[in-house]
PDB file of N, CA and C in Angstrom:
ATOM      1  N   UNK A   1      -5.229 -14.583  30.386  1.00  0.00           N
ATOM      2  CA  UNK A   1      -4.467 -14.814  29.189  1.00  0.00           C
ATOM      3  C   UNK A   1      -5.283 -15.634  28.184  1.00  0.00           C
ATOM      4  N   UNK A   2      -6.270 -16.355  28.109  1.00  0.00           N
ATOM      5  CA  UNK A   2      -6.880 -17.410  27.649  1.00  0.00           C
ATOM      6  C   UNK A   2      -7.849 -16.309  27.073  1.00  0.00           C
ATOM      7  N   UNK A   3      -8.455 -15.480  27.285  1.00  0.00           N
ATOM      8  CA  UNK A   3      -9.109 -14.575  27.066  1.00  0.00           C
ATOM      9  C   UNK A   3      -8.365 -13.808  25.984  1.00  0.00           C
ATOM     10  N   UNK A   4      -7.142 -13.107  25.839  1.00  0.00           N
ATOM     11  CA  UNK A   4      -6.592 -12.660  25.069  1.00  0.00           C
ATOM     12  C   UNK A   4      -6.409 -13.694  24.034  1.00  0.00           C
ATOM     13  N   UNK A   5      -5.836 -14.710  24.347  1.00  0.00           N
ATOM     14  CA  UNK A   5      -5.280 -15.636  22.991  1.00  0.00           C
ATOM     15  C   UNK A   5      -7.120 -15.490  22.514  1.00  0.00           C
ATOM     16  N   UNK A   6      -8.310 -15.700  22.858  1.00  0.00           N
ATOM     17  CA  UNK A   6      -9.058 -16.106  22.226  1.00  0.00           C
ATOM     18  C   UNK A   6      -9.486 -15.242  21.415  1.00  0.00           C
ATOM     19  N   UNK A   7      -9.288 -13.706  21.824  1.00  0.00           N
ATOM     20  CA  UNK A   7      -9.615 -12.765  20.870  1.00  0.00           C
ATOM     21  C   UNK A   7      -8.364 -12.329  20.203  1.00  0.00           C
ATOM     22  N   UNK A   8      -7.359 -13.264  20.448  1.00  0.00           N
ATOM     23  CA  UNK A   8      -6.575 -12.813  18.949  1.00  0.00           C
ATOM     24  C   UNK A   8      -6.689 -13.603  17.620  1.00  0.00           C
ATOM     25  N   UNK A   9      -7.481 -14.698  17.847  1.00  0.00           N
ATOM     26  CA  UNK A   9      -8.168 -15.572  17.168  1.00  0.00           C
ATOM     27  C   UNK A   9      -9.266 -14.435  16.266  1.00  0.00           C
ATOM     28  N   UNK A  10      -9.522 -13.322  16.981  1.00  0.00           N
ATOM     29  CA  UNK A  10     -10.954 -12.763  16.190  1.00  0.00           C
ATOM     30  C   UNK A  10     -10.071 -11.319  15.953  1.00  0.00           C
ATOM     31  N   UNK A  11      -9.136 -11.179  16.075  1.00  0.00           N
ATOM     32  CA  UNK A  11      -8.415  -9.766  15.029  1.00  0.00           C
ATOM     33  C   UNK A  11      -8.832  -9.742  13.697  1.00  0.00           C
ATOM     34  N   UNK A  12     -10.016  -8.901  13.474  1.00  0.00           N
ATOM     35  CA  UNK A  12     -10.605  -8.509  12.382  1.00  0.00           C
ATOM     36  C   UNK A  12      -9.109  -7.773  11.428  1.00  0.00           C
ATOM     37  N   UNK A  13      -9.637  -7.839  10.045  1.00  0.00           N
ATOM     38  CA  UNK A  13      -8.816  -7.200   8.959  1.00  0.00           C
ATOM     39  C   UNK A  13      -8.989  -7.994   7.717  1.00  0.00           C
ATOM     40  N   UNK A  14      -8.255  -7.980   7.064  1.00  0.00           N
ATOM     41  CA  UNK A  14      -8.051  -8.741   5.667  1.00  0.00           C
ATOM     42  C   UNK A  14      -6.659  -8.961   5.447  1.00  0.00           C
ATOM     43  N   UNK A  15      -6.420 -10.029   4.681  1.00  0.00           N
ATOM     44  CA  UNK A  15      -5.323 -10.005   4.302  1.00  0.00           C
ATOM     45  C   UNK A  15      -3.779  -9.654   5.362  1.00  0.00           C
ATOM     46  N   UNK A  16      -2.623  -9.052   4.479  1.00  0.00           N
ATOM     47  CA  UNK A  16      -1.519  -8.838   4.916  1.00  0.00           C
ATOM     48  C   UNK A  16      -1.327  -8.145   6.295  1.00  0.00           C
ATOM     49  N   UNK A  17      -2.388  -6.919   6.472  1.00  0.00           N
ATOM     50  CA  UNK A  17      -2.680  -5.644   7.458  1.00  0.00           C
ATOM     51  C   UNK A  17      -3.459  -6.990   8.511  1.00  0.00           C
ATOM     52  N   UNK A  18      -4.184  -7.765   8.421  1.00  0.00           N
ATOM     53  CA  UNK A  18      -4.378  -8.809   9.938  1.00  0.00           C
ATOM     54  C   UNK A  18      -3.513  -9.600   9.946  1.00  0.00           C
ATOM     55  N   UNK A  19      -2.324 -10.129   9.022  1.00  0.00           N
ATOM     56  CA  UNK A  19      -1.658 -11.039   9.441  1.00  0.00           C
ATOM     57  C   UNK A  19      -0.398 -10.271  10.304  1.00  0.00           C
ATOM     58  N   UNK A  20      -0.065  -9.125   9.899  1.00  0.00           N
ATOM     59  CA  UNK A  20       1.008  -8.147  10.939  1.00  0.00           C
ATOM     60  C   UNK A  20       0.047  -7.357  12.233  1.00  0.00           C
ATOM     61  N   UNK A  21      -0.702  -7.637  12.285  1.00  0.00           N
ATOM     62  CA  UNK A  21      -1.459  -7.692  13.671  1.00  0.00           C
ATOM     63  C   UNK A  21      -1.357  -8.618  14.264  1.00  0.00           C
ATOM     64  N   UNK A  22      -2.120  -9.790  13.804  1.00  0.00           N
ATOM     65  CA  UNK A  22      -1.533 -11.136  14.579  1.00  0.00           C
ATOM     66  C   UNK A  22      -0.015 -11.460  15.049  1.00  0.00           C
ATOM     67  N   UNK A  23       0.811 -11.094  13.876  1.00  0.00           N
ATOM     68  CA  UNK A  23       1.653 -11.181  14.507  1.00  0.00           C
ATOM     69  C   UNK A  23       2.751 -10.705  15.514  1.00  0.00           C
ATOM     70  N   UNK A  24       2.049  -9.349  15.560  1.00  0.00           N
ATOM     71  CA  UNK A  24       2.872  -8.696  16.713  1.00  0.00           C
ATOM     72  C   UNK A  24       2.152  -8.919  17.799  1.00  0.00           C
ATOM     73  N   UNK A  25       0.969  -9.101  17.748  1.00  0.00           N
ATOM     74  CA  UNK A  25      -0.101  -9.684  18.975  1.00  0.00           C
ATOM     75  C   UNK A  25       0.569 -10.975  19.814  1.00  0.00           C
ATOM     76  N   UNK A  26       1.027 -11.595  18.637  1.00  0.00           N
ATOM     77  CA  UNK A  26       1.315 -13.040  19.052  1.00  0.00           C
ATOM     78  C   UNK A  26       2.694 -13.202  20.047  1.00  0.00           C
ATOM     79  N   UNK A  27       3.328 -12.038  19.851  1.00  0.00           N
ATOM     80  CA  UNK A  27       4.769 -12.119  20.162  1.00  0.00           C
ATOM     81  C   UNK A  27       4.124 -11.598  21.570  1.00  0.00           C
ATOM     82  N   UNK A  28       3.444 -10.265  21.523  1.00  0.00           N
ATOM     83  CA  UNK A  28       3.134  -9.867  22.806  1.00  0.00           C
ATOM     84  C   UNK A  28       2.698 -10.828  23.479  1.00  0.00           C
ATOM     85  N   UNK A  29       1.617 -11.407  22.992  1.00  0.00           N
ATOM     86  CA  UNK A  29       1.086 -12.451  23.960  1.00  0.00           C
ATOM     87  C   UNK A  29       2.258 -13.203  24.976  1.00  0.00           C
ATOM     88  N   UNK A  30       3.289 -13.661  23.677  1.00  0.00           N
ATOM     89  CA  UNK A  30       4.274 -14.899  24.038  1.00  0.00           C
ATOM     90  C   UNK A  30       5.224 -14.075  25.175  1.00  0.00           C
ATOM     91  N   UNK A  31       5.255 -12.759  25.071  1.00  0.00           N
ATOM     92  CA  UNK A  31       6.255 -12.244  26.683  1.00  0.00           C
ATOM     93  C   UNK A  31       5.483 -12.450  27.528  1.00  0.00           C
ATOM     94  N   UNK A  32       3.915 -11.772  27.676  1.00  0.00           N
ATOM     95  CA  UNK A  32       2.896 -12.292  29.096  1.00  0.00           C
ATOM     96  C   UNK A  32       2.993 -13.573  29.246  1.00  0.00           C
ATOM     97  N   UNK A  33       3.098 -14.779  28.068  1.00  0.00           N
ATOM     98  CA  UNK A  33       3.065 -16.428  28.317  1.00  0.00           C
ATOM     99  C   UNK A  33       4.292 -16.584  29.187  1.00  0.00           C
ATOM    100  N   UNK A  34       5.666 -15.816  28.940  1.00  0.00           N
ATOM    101  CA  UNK A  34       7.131 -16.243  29.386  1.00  0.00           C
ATOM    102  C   UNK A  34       6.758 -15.354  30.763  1.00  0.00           C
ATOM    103  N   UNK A  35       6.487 -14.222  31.097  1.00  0.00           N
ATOM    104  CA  UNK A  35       6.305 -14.047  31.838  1.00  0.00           C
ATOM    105  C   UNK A  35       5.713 -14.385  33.253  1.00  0.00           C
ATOM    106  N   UNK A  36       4.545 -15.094  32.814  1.00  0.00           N
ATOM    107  CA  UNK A  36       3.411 -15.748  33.923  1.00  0.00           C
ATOM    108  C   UNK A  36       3.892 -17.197  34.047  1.00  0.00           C
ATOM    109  N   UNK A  37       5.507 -17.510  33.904  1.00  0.00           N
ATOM    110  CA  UNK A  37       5.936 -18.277  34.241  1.00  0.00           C
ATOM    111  C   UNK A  37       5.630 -19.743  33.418  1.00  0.00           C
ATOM    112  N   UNK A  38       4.727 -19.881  32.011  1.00  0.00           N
ATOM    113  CA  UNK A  38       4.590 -21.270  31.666  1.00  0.00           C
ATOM    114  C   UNK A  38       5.942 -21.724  30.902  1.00  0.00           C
ATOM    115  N   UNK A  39       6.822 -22.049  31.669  1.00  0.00           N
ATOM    116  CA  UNK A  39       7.942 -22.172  30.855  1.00  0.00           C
ATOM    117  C   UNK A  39       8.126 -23.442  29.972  1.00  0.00           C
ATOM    118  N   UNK A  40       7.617 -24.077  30.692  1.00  0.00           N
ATOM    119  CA  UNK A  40       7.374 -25.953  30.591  1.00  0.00           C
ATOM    120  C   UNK A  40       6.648 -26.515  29.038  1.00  0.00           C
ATOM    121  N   UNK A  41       5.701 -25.247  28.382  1.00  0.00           N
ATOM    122  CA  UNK A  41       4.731 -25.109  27.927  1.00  0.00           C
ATOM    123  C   UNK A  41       5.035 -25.030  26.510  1.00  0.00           C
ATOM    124  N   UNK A  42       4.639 -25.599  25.789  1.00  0.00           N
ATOM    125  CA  UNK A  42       4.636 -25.018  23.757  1.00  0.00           C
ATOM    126  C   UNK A  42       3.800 -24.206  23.479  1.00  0.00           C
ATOM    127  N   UNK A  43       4.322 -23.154  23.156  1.00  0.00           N
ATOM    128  CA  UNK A  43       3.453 -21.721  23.415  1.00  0.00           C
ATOM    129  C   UNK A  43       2.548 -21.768  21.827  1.00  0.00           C
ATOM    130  N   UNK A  44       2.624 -21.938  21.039  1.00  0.00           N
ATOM    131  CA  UNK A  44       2.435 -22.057  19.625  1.00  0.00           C
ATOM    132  C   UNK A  44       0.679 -23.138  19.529  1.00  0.00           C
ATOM    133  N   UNK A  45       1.323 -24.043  20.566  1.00  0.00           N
ATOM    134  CA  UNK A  45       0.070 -25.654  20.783  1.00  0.00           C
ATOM    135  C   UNK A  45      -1.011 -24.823  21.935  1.00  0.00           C
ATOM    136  N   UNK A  46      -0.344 -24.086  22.831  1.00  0.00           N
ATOM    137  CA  UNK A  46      -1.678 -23.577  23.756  1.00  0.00           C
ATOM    138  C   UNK A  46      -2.417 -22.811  23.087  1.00  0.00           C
ATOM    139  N   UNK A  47      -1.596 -21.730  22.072  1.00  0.00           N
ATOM    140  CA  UNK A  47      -2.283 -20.719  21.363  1.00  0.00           C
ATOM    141  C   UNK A  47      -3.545 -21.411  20.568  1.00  0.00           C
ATOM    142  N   UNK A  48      -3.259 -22.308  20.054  1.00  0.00           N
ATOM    143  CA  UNK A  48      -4.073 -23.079  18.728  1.00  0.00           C
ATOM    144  C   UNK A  48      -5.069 -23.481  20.113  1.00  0.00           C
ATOM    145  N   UNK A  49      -4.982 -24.046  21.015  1.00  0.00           N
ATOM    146  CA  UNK A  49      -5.760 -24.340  21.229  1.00  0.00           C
ATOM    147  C   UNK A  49      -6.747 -23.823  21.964  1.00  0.00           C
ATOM    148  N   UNK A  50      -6.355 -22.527  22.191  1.00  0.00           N
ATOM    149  CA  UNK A  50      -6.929 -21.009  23.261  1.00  0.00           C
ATOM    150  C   UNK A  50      -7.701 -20.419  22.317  1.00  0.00           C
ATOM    151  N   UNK A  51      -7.004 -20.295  21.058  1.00  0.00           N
ATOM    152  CA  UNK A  51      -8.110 -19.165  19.956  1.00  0.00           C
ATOM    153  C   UNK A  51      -8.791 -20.204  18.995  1.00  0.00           C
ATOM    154  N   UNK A  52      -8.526 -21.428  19.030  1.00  0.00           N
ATOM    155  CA  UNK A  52      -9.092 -22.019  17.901  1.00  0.00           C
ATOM    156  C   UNK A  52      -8.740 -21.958  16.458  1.00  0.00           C
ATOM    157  N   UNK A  53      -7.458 -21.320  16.311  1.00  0.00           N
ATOM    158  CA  UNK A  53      -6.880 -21.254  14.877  1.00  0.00           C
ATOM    159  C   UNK A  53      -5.456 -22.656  15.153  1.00  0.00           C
ATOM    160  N   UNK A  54      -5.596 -22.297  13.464  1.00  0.00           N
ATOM    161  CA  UNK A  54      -4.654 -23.852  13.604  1.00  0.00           C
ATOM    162  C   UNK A  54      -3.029 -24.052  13.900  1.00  0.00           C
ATOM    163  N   UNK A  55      -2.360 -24.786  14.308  1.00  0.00           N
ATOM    164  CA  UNK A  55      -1.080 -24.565  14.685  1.00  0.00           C
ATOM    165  C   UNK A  55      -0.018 -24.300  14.163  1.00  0.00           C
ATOM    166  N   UNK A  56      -0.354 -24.356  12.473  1.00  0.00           N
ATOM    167  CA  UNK A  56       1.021 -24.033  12.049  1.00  0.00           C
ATOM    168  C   UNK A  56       0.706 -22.603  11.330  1.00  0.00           C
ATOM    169  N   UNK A  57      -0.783 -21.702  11.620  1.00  0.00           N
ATOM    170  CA  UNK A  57      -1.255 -19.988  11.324  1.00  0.00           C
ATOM    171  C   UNK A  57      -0.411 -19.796  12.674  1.00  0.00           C
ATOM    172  N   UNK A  58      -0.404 -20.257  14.170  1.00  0.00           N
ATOM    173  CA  UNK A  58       0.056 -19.867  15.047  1.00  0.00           C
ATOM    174  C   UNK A  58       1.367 -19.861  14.806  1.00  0.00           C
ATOM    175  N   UNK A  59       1.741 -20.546  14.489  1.00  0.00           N
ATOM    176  CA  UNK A  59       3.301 -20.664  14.609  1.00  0.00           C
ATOM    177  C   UNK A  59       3.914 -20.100  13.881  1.00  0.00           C
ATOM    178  N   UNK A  60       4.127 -20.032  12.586  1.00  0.00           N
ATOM    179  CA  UNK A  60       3.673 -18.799  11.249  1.00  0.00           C
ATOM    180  C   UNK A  60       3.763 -17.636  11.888  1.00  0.00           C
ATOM    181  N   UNK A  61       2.300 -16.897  12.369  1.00  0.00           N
ATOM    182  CA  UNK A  61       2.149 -15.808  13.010  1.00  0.00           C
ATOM    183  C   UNK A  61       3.618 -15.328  14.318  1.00  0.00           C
ATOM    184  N   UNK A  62       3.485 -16.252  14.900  1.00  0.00           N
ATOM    185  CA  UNK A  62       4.887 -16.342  16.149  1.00  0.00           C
ATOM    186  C   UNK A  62       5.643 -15.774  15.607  1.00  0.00           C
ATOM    187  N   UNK A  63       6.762 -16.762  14.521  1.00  0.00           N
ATOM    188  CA  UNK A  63       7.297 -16.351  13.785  1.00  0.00           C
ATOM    189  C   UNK A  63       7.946 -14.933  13.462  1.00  0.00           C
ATOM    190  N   UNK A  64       6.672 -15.091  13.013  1.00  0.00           N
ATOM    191  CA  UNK A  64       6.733 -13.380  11.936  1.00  0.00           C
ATOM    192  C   UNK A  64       6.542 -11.960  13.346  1.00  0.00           C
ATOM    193  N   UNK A  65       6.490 -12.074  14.239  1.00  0.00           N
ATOM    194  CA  UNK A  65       5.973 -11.515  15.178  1.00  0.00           C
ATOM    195  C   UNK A  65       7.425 -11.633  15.831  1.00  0.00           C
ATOM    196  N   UNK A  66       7.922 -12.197  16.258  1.00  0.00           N
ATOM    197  CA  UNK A  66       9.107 -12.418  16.556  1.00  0.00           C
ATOM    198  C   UNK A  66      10.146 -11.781  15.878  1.00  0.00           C
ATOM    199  N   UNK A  67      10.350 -11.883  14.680  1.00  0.00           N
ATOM    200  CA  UNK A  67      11.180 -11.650  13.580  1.00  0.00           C
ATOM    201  C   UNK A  67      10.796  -9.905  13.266  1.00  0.00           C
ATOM    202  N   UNK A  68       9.826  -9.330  13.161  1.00  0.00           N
ATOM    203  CA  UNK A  68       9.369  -8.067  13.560  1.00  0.00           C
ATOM    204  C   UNK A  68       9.578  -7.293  14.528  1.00  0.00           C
ATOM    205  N   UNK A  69      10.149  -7.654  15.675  1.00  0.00           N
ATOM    206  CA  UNK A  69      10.089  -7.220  16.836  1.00  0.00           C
ATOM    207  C   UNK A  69      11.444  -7.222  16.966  1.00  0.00           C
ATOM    208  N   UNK A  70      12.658  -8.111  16.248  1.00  0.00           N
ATOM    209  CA  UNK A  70      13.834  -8.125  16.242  1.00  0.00           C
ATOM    210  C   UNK A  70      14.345  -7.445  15.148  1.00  0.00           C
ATOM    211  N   UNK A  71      14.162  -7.298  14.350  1.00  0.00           N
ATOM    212  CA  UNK A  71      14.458  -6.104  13.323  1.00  0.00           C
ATOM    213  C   UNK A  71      13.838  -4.692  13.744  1.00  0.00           C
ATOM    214  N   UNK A  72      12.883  -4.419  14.243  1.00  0.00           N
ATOM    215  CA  UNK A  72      12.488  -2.744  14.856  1.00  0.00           C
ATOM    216  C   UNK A  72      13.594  -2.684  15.939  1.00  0.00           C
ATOM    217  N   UNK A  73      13.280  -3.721  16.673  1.00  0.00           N
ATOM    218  CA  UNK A  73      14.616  -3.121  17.954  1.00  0.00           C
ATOM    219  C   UNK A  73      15.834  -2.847  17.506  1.00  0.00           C
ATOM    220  N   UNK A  74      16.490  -3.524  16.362  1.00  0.00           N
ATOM    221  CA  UNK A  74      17.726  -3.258  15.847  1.00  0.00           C
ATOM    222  C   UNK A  74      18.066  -2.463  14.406  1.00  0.00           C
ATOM    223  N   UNK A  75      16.630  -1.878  14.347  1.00  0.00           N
ATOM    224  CA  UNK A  75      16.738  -0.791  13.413  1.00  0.00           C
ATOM    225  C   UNK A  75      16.801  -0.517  12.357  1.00  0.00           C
ATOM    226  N   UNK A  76      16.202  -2.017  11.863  1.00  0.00           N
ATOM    227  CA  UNK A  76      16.381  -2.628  10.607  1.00  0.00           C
ATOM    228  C   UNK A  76      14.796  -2.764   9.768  1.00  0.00           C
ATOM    229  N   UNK A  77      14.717  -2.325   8.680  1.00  0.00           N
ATOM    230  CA  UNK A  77      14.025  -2.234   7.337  1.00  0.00           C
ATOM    231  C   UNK A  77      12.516  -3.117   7.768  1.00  0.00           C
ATOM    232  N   UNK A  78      11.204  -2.491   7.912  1.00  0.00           N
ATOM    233  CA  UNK A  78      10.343  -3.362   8.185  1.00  0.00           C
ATOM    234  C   UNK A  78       8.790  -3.874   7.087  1.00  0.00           C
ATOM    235  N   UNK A  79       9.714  -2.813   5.679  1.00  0.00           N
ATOM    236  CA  UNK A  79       8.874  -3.316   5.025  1.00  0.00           C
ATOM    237  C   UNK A  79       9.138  -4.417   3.894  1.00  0.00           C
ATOM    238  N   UNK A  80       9.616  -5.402   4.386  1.00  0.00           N
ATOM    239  CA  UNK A  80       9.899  -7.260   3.310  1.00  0.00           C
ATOM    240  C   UNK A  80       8.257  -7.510   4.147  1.00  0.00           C
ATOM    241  N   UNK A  81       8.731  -8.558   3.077  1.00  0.00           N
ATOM    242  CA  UNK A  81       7.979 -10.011   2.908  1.00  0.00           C
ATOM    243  C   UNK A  81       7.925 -10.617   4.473  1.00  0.00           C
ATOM    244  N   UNK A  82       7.389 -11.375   4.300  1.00  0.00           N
ATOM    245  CA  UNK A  82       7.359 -12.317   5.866  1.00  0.00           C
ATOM    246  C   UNK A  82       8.345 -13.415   5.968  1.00  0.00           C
ATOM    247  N   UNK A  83       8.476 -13.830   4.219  1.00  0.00           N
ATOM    248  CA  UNK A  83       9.844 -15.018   4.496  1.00  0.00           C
ATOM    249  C   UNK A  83      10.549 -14.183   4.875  1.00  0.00           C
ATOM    250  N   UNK A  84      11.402 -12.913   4.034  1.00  0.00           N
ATOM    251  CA  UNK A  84      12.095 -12.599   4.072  1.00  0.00           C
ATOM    252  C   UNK A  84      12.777 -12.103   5.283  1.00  0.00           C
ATOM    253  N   UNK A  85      11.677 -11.788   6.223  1.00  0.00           N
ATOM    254  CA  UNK A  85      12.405 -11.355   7.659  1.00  0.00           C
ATOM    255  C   UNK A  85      12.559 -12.412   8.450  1.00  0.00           C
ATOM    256  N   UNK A  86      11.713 -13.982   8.336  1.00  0.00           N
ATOM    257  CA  UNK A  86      11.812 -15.264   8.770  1.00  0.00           C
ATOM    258  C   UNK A  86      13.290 -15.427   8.633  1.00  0.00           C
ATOM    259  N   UNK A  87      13.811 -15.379   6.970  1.00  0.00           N
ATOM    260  CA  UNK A  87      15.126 -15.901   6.397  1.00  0.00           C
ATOM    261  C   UNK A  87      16.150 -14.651   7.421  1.00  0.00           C
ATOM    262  N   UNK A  88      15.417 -13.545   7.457  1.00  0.00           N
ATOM    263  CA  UNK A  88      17.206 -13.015   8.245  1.00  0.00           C
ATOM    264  C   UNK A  88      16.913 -13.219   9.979  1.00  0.00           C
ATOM    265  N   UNK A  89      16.385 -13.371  10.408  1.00  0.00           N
ATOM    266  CA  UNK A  89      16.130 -14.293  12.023  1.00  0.00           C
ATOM    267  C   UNK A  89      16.634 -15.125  11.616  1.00  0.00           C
ATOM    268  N   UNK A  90      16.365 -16.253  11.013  1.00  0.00           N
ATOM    269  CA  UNK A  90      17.024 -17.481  10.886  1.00  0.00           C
ATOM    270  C   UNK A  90      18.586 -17.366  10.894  1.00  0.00           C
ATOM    271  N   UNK A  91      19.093 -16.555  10.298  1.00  0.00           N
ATOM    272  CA  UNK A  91      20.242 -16.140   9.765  1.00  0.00           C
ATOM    273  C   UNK A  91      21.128 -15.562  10.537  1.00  0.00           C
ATOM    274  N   UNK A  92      20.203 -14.768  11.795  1.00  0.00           N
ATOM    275  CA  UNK A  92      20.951 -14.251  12.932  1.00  0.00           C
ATOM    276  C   UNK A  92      20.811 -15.334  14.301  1.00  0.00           C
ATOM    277  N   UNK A  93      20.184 -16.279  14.510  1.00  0.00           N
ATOM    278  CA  UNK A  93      20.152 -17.078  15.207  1.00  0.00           C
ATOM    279  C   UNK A  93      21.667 -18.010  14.604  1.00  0.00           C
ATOM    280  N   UNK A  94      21.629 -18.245  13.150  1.00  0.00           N
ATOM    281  CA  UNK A  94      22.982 -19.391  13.356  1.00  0.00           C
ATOM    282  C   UNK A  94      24.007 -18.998  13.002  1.00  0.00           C
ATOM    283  N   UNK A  95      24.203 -17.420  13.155  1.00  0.00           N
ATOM    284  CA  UNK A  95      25.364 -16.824  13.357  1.00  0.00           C
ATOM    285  C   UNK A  95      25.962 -16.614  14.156  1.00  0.00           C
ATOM    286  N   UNK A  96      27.587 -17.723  14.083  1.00  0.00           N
ATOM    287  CA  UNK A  96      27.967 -17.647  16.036  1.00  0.00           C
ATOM    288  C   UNK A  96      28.579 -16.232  16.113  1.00  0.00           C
ATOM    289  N   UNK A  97      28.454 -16.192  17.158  1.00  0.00           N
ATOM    290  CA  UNK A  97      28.687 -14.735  17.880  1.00  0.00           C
ATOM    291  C   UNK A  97      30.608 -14.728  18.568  1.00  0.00           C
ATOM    292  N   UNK A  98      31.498 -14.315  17.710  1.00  0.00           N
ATOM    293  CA  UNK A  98      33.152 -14.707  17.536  1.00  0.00           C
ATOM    294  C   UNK A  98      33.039 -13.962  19.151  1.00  0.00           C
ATOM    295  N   UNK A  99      33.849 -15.382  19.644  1.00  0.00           N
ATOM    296  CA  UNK A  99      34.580 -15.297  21.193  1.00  0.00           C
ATOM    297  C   UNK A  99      36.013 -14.698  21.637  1.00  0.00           C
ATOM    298  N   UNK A 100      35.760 -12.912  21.153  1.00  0.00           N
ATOM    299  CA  UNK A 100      37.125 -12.385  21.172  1.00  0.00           C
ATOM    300  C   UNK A 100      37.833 -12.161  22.583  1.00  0.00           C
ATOM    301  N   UNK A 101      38.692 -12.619  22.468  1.00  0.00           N
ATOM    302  CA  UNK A 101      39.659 -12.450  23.815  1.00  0.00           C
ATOM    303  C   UNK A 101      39.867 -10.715  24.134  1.00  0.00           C
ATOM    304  N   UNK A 102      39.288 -10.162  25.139  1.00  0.00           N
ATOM    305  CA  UNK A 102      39.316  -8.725  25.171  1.00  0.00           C
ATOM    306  C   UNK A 102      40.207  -8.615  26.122  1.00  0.00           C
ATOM    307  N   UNK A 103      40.746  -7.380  26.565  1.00  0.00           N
ATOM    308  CA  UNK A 103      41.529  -7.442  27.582  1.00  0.00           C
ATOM    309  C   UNK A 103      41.153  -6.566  28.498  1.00  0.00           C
ATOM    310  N   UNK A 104      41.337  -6.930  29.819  1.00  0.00           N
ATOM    311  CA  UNK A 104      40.466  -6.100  31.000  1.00  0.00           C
ATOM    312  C   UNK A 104      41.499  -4.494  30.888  1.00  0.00           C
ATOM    313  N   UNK A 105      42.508  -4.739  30.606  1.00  0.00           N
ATOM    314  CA  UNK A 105      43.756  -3.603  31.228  1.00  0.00           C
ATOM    315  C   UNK A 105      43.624  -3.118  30.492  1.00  0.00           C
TER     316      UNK A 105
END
């Protein structure tokens, strides 16, 4: 894994087209990180310190990688801005989810 974070540090591109690489990279990375069990761990602080980029491009990148990956799965519009898909994650995280009384019968 240390190996991967370090060459996602070196994802060649320019601009917008490497920062939506990174960031779907980053998310992938972060299921192998949840996966291989570092649960304990700030995934964002190992990254920075595995590829050598700085912690708040990592976290940024996370982010947006995250927020990408939750709008494709749910089928939703993937060409905004990077706030803009930040702002509707944000938006679906502090939306409580109404506790309807269903009925089994």
């Amino acid at each position: 894994m240390e190996r991967r974070a370090k060459a996602w540090g070196q994802i060649g591109g320019v601009g917008t087209a490497r920062a939506l690489r990174q960031a779907d990279e980053a998310y992938r990375l972060y299921l192998d990180f949840i996966a291989a069990g570092h649960l304990g761990l700030d995934f964002t602080r190992w990254l920075s310190r595995a590829s050598g980029i700085s912690h708040g491009t990592c976290y940024n990148r996370f982010k947006a990688g995250r927020a990408r990956t939750t709008l494709r799965e749910s089928g939703g519009r993937l060409n905004r801005n990077q706030a803009g898909l930040i702002a509707e994650l944000r938006e679906r995280e502090a939306t409580p989810i109404p506790d309807l009384p269903w009925d089994d019968e």
